[in-house]
C-alpha atoms as a PDB file:
ATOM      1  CA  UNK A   1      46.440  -5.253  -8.621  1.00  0.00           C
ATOM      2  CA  UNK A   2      46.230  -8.154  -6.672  1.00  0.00           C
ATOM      3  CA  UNK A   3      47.527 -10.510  -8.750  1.00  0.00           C
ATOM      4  CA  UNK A   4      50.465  -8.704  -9.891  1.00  0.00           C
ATOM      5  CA  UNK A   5      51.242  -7.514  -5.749  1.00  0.00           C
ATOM      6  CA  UNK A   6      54.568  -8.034  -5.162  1.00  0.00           C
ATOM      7  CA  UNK A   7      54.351  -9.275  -2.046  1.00  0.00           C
ATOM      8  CA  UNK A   8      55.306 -13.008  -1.594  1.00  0.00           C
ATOM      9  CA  UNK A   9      52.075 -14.285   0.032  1.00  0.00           C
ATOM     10  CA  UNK A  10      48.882 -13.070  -1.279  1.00  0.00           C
ATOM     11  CA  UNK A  11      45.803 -14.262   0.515  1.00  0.00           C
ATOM     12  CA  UNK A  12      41.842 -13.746  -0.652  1.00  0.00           C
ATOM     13  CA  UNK A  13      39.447 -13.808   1.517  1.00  0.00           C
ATOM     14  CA  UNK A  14      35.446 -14.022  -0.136  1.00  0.00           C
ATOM     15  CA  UNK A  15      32.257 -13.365   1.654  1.00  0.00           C
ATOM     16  CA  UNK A  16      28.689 -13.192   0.238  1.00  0.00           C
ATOM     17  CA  UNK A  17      26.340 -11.107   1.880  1.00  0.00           C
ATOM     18  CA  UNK A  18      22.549  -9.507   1.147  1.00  0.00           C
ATOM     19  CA  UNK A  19      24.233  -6.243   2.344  1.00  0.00           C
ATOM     20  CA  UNK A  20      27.404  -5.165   0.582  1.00  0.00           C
ATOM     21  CA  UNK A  21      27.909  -1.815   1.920  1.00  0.00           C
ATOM     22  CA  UNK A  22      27.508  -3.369   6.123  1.00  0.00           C
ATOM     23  CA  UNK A  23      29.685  -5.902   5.741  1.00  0.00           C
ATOM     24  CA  UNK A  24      32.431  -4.375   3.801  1.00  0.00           C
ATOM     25  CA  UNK A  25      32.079  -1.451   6.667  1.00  0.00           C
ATOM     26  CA  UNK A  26      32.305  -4.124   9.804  1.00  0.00           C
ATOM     27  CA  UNK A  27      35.351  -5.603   8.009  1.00  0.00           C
ATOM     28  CA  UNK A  28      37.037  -2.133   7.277  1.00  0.00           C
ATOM     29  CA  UNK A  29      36.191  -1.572  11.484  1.00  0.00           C
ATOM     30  CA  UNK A  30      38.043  -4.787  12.065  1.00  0.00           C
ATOM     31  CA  UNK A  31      41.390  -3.894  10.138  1.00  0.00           C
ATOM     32  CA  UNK A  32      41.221  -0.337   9.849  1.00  0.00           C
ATOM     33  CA  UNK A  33      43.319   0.234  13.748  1.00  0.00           C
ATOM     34  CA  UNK A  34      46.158  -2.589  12.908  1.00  0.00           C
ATOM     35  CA  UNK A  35      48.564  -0.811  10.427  1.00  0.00           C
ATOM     36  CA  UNK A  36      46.619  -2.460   7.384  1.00  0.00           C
ATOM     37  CA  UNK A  37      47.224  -0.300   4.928  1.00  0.00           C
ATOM     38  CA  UNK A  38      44.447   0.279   1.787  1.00  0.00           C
ATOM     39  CA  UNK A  39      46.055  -0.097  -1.753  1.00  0.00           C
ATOM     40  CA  UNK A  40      43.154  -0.333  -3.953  1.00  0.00           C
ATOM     41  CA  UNK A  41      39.447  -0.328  -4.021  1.00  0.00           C
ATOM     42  CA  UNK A  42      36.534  -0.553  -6.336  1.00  0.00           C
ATOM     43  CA  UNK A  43      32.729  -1.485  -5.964  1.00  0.00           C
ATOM     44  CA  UNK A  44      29.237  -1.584  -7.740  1.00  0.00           C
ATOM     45  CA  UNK A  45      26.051  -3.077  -7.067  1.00  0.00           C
ATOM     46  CA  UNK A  46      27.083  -6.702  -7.131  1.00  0.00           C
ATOM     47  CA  UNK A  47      30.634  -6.561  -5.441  1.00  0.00           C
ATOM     48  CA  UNK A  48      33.221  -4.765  -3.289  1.00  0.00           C
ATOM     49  CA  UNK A  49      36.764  -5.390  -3.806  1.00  0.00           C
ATOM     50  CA  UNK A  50      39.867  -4.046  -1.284  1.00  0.00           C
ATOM     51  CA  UNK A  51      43.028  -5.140  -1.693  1.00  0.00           C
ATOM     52  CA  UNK A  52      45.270  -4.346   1.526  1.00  0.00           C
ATOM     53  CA  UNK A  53      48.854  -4.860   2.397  1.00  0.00           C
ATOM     54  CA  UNK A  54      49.049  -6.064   5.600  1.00  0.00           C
ATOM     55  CA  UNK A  55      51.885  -6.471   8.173  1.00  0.00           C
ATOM     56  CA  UNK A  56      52.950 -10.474   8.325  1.00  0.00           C
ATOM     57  CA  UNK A  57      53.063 -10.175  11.983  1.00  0.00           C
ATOM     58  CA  UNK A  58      49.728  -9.736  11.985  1.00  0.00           C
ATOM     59  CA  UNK A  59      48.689 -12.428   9.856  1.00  0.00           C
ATOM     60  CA  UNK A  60      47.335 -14.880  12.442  1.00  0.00           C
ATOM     61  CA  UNK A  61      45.289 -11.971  14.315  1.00  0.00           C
ATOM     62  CA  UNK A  62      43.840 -10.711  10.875  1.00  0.00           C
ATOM     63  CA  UNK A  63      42.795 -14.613   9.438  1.00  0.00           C
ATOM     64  CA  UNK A  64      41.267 -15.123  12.785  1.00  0.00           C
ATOM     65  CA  UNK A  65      39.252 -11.900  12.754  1.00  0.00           C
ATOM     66  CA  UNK A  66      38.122 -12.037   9.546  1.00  0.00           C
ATOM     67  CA  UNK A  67      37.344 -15.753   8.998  1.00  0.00           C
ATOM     68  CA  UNK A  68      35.331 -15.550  12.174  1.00  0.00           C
ATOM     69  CA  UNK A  69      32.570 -12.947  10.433  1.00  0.00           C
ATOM     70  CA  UNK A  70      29.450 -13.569   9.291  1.00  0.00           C
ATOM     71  CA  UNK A  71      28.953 -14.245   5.657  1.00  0.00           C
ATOM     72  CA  UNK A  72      33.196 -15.712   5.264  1.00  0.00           C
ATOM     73  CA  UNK A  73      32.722 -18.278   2.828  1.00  0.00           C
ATOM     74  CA  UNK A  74      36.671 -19.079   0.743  1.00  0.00           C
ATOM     75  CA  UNK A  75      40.251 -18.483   2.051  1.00  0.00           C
ATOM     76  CA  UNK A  76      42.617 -18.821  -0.853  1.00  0.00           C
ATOM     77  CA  UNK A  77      46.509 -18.095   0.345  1.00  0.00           C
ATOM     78  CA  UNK A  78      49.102 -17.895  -2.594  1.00  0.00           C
ATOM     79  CA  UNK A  79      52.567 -17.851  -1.959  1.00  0.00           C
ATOM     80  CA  UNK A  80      55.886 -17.141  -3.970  1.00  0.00           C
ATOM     81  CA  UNK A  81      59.120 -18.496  -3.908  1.00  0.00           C
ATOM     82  CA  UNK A  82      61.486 -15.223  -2.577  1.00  0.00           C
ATOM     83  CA  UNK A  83      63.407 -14.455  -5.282  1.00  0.00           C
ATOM     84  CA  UNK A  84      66.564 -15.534  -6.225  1.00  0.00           C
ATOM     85  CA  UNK A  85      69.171 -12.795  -7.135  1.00  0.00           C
ATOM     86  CA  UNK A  86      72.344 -13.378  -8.878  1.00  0.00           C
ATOM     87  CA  UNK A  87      74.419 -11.026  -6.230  1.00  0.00           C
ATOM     88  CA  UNK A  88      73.977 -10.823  -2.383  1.00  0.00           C
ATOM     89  CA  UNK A  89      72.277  -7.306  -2.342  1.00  0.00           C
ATOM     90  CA  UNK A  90      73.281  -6.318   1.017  1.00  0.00           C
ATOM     91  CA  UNK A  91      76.864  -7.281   0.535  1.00  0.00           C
ATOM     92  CA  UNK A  92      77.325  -5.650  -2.290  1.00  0.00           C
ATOM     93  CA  UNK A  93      75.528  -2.541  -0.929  1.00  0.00           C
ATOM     94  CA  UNK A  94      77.950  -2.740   1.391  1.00  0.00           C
ATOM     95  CA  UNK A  95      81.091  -2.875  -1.368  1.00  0.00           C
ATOM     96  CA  UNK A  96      78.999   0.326  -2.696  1.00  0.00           C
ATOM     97  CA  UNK A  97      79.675   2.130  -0.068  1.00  0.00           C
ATOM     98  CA  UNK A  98      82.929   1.558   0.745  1.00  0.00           C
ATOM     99  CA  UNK A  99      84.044   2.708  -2.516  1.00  0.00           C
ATOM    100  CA  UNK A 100      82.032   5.679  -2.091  1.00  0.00           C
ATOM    101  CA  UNK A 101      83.796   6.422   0.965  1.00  0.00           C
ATOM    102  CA  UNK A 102      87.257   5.788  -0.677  1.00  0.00           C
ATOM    103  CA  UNK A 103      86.226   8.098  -3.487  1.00  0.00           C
ATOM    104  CA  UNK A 104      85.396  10.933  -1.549  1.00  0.00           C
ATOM    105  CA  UNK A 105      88.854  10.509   0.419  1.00  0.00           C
ATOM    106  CA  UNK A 106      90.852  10.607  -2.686  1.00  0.00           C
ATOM    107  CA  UNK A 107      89.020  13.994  -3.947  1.00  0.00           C
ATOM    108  CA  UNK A 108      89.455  15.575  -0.508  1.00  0.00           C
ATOM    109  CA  UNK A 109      93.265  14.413  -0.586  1.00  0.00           C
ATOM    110  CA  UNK A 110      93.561  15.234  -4.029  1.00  0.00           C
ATOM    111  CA  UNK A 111      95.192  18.592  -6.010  1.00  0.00           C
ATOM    112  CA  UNK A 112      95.443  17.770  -9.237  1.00  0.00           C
ATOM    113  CA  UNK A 113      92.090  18.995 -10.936  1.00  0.00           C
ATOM    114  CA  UNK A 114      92.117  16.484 -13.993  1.00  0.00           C
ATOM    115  CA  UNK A 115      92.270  13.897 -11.005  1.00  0.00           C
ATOM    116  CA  UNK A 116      89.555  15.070  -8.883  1.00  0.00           C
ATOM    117  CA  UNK A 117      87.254  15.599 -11.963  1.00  0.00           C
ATOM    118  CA  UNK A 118      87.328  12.074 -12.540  1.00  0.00           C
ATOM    119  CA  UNK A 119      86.891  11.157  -9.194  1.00  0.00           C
ATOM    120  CA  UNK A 120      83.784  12.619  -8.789  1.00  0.00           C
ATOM    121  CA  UNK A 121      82.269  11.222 -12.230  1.00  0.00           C
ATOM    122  CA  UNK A 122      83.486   7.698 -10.486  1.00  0.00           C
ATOM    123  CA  UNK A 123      81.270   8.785  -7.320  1.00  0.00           C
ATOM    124  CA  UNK A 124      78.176  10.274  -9.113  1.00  0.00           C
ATOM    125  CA  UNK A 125      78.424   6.720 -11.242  1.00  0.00           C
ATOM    126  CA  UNK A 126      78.902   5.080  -7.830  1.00  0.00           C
ATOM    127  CA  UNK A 127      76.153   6.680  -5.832  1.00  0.00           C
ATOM    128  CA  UNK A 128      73.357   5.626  -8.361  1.00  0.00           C
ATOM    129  CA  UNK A 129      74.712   2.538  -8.199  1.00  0.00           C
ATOM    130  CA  UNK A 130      74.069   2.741  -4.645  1.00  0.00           C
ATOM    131  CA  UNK A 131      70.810   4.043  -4.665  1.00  0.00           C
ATOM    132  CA  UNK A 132      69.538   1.610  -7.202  1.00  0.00           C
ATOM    133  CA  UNK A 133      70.766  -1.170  -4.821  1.00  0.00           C
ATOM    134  CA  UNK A 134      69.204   0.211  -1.832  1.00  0.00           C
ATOM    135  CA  UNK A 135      65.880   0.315  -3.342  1.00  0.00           C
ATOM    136  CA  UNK A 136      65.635  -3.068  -4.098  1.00  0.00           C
ATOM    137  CA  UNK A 137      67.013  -3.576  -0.784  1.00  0.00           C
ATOM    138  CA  UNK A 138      63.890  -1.596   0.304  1.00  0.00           C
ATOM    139  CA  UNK A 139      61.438  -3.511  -1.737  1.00  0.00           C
ATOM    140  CA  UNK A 140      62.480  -7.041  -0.948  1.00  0.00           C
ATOM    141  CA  UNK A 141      62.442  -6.488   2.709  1.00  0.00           C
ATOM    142  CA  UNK A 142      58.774  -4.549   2.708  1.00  0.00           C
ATOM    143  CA  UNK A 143      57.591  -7.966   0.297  1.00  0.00           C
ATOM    144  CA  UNK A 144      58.719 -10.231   2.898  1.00  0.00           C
ATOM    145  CA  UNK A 145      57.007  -8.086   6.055  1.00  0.00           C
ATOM    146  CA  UNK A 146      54.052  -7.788   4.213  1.00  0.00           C
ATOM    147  CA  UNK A 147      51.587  -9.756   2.522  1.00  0.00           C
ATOM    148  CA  UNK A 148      48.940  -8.772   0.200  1.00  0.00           C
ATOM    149  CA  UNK A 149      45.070  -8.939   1.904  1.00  0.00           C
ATOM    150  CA  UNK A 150      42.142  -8.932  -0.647  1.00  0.00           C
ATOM    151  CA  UNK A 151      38.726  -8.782   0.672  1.00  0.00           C
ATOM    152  CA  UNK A 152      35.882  -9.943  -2.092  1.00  0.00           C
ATOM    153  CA  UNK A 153      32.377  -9.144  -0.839  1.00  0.00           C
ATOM    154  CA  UNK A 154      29.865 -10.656  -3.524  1.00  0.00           C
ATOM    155  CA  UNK A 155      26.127 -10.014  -3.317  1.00  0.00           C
ATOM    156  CA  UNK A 156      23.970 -12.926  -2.701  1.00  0.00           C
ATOM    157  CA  UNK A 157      22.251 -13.353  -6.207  1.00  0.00           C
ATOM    158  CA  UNK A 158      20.773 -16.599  -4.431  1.00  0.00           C
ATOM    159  CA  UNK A 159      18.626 -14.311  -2.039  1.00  0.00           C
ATOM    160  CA  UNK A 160      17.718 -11.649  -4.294  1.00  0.00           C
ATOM    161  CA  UNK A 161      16.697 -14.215  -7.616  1.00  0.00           C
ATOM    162  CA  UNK A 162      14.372 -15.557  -4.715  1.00  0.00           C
ATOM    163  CA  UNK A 163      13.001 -12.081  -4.065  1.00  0.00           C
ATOM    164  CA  UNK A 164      12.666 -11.498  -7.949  1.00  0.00           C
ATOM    165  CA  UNK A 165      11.019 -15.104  -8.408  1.00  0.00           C
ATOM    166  CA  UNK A 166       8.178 -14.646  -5.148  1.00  0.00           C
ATOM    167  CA  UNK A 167       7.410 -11.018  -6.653  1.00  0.00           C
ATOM    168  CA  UNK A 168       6.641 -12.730 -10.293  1.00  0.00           C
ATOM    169  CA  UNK A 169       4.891 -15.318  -8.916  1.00  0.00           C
ATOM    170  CA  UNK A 170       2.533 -12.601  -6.175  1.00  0.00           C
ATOM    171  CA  UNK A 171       1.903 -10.612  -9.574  1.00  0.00           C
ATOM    172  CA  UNK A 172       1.343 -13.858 -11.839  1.00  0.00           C
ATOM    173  CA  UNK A 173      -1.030 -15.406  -9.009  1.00  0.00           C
ATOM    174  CA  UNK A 174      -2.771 -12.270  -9.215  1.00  0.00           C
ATOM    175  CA  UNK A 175      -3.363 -11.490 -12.673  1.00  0.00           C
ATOM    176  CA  UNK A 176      -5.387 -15.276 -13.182  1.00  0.00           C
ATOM    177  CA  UNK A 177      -7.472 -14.219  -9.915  1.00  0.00           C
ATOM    178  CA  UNK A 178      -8.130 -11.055 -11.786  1.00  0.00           C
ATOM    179  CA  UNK A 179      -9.305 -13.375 -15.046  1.00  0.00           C
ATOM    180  CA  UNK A 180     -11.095 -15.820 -13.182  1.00  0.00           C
ATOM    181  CA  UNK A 181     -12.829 -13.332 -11.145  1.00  0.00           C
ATOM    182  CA  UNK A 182     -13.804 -11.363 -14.494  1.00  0.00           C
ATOM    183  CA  UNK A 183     -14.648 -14.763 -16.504  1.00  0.00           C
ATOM    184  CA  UNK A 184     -16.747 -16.218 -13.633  1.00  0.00           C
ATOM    185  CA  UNK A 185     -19.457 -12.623 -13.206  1.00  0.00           C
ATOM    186  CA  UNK A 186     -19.258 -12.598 -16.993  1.00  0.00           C
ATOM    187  CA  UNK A 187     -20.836 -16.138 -17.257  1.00  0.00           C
ATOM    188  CA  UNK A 188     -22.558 -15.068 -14.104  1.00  0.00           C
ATOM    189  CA  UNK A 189     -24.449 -12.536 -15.724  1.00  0.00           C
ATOM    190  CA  UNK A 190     -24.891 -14.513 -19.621  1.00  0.00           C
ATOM    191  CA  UNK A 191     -26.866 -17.275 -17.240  1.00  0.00           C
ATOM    192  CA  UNK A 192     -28.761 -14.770 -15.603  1.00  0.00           C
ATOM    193  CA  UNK A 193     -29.828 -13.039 -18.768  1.00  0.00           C
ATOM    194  CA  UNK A 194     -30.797 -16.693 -20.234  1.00  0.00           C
ATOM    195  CA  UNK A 195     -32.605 -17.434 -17.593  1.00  0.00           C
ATOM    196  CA  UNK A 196     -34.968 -14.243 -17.224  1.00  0.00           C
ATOM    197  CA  UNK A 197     -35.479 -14.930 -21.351  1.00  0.00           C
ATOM    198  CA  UNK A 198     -36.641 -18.474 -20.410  1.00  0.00           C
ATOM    199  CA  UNK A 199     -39.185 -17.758 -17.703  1.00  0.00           C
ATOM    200  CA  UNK A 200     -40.712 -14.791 -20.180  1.00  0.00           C
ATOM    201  CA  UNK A 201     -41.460 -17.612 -22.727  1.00  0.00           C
ATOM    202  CA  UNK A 202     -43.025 -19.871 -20.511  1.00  0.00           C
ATOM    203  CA  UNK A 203     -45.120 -16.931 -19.264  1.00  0.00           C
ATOM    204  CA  UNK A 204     -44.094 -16.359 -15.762  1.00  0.00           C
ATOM    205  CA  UNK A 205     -43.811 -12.698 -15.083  1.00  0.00           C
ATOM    206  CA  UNK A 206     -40.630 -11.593 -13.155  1.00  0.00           C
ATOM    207  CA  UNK A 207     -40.329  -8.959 -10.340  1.00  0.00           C
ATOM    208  CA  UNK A 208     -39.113  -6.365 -12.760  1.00  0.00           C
ATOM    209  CA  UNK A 209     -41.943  -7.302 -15.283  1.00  0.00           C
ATOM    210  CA  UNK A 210     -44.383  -6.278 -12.712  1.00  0.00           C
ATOM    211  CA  UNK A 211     -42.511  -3.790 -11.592  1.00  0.00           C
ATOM    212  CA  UNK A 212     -42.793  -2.604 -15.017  1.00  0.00           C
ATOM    213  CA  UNK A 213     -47.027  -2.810 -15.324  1.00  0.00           C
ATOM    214  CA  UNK A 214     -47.401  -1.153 -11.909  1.00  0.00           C
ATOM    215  CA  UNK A 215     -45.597   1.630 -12.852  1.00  0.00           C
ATOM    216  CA  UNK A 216     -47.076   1.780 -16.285  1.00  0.00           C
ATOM    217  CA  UNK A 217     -50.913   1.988 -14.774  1.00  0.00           C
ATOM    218  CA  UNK A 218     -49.973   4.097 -12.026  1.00  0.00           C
ATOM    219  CA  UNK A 219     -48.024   6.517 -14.441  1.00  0.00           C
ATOM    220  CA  UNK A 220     -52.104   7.354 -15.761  1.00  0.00           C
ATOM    221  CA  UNK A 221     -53.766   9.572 -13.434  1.00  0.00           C
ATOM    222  CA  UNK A 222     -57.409   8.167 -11.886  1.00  0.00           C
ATOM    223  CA  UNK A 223     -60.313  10.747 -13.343  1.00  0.00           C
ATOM    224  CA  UNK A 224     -63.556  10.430 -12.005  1.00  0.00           C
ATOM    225  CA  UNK A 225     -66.213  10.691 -14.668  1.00  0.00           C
ATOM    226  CA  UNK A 226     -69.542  13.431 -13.989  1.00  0.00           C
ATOM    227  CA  UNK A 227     -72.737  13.791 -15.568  1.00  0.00           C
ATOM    228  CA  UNK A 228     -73.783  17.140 -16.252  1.00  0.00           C
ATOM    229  CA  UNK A 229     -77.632  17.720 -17.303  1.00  0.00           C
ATOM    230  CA  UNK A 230     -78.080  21.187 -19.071  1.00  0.00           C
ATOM    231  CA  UNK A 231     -81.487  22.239 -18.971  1.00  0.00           C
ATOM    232  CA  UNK A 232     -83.056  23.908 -22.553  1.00  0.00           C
ATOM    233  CA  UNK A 233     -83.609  27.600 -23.039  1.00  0.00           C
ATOM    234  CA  UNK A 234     -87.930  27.005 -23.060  1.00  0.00           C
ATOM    235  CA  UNK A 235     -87.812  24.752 -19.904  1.00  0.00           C
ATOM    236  CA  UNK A 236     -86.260  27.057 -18.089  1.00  0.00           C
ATOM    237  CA  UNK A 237     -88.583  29.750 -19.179  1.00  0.00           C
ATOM    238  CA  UNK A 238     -91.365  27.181 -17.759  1.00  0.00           C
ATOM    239  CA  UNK A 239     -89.892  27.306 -14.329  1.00  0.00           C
ATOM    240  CA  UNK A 240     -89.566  31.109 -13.688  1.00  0.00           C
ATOM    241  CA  UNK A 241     -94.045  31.081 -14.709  1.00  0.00           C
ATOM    242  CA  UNK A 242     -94.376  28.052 -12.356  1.00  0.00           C
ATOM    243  CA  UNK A 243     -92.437  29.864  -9.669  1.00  0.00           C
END
């Protein structure tokens, strides 16, 4: 669209911001009020493109604007040579019409029927002619009042690779702290185990050895041991003649 604008001048205007969607709405704010007109517009997640045709009167006030913004970075203007036509359009508009006029005297002044028939194909042929003249007319006048605007916002990959990069490295970081962490109770423990092993060998009894006894002799209740004497069946006959 922008590229193939009619318009004579063409000017870009690039920005690169972490927030698309502000800074493409503060810009829109700026040129929304001053008879900038919106031709086309498209967007996604990386970039937001408007092209606007713009009044060349208010070229100076709009570059000033805009280039004072935060996040302006380029300013590329592209101008055209006006174009050259092989007739003077408005003089020959002008011939147009003249003949038109002529024509339509001749078929109001006119009886014969063959005559005026004729005349009016010659005015219908005419009257495109004039028509096709005034549009261009149109359009090379509109070119040279206005100029094509394109606004480029771009997303700062810069910012957001740095984002992506400090996130790895946070999860990276933490994973080996994880590793170490794990590796160093592991060989923790394996040294711990060894050494308990060692000081059974060389006989010296740990807490959890005697831990281990007192629990095992306590686990055995404490029974005192009594003597019974049981007397015989003729002794105690003896006693009960005695007594």
């Amino acid at each position: 669209i922008f590229e193939k604008s009619p318009n004579f001048k063409k000017v870009r205007f690039t920005y690169i911001s972490n927030n698309l969607n502000r800074l493409n709405s503060e810009i829109m704010a700026l040129l929304e009020n001053k008879n900038n007109r919106i031709v086309f517009s498209n967007s996604n997640n990386d970039f937001i493109v408007t092209v606007y045709e713009a009044p060349e009167s208010l070229f100076t006030i709009n570059r000033t604007a805009l280039t004072s913004i935060s996040g302006f970075t380029a300013e590329d203007i592209i101008t055209s040579d006006t174009p050259k036509y092989n007739i003077d359009i408005e003089a020959h508009l002008e011939n147009k019409r003249i003949t038109k006029n002529k024509l339509l005297d001749l078929i109001e002044k006119s009886s014969i029927p063959d005559r005026v028939e004729d005349f009016t194909r010659q005015l219908e042929k005419i009257q495109v002619e004039i028509d096709s003249l005034a549009n261009q007319d149109e359009i090379r006048k509109r070119n040279l009042e206005n100029y094509s605007l394109l606004i480029n916002v771009i997303k700062d990959q810069k910012s957001s690779s740095n984002v992506i990069k400090a996130v790895r490295i946070f999860g990276l970081t933490t994973v080996i702290t994880l590793i170490a962490l794990t590796i160093c109770l592991l060989v923790f423990y394996l040294f711990m185990t060894l050494f308990l092993k060692i000081m059974r060998l060389v006989g010296i009894k740990t807490s959890r050895d005697s831990s281990s006894t007192y629990h095992y002799y306590s686990d055995k209740p404490y029974k005192r041991k009594i003597k019974r004497k049981y007397k015989s069946s003729g002794e105690e006959n003896e006693t009960g003649e005695k007594s």
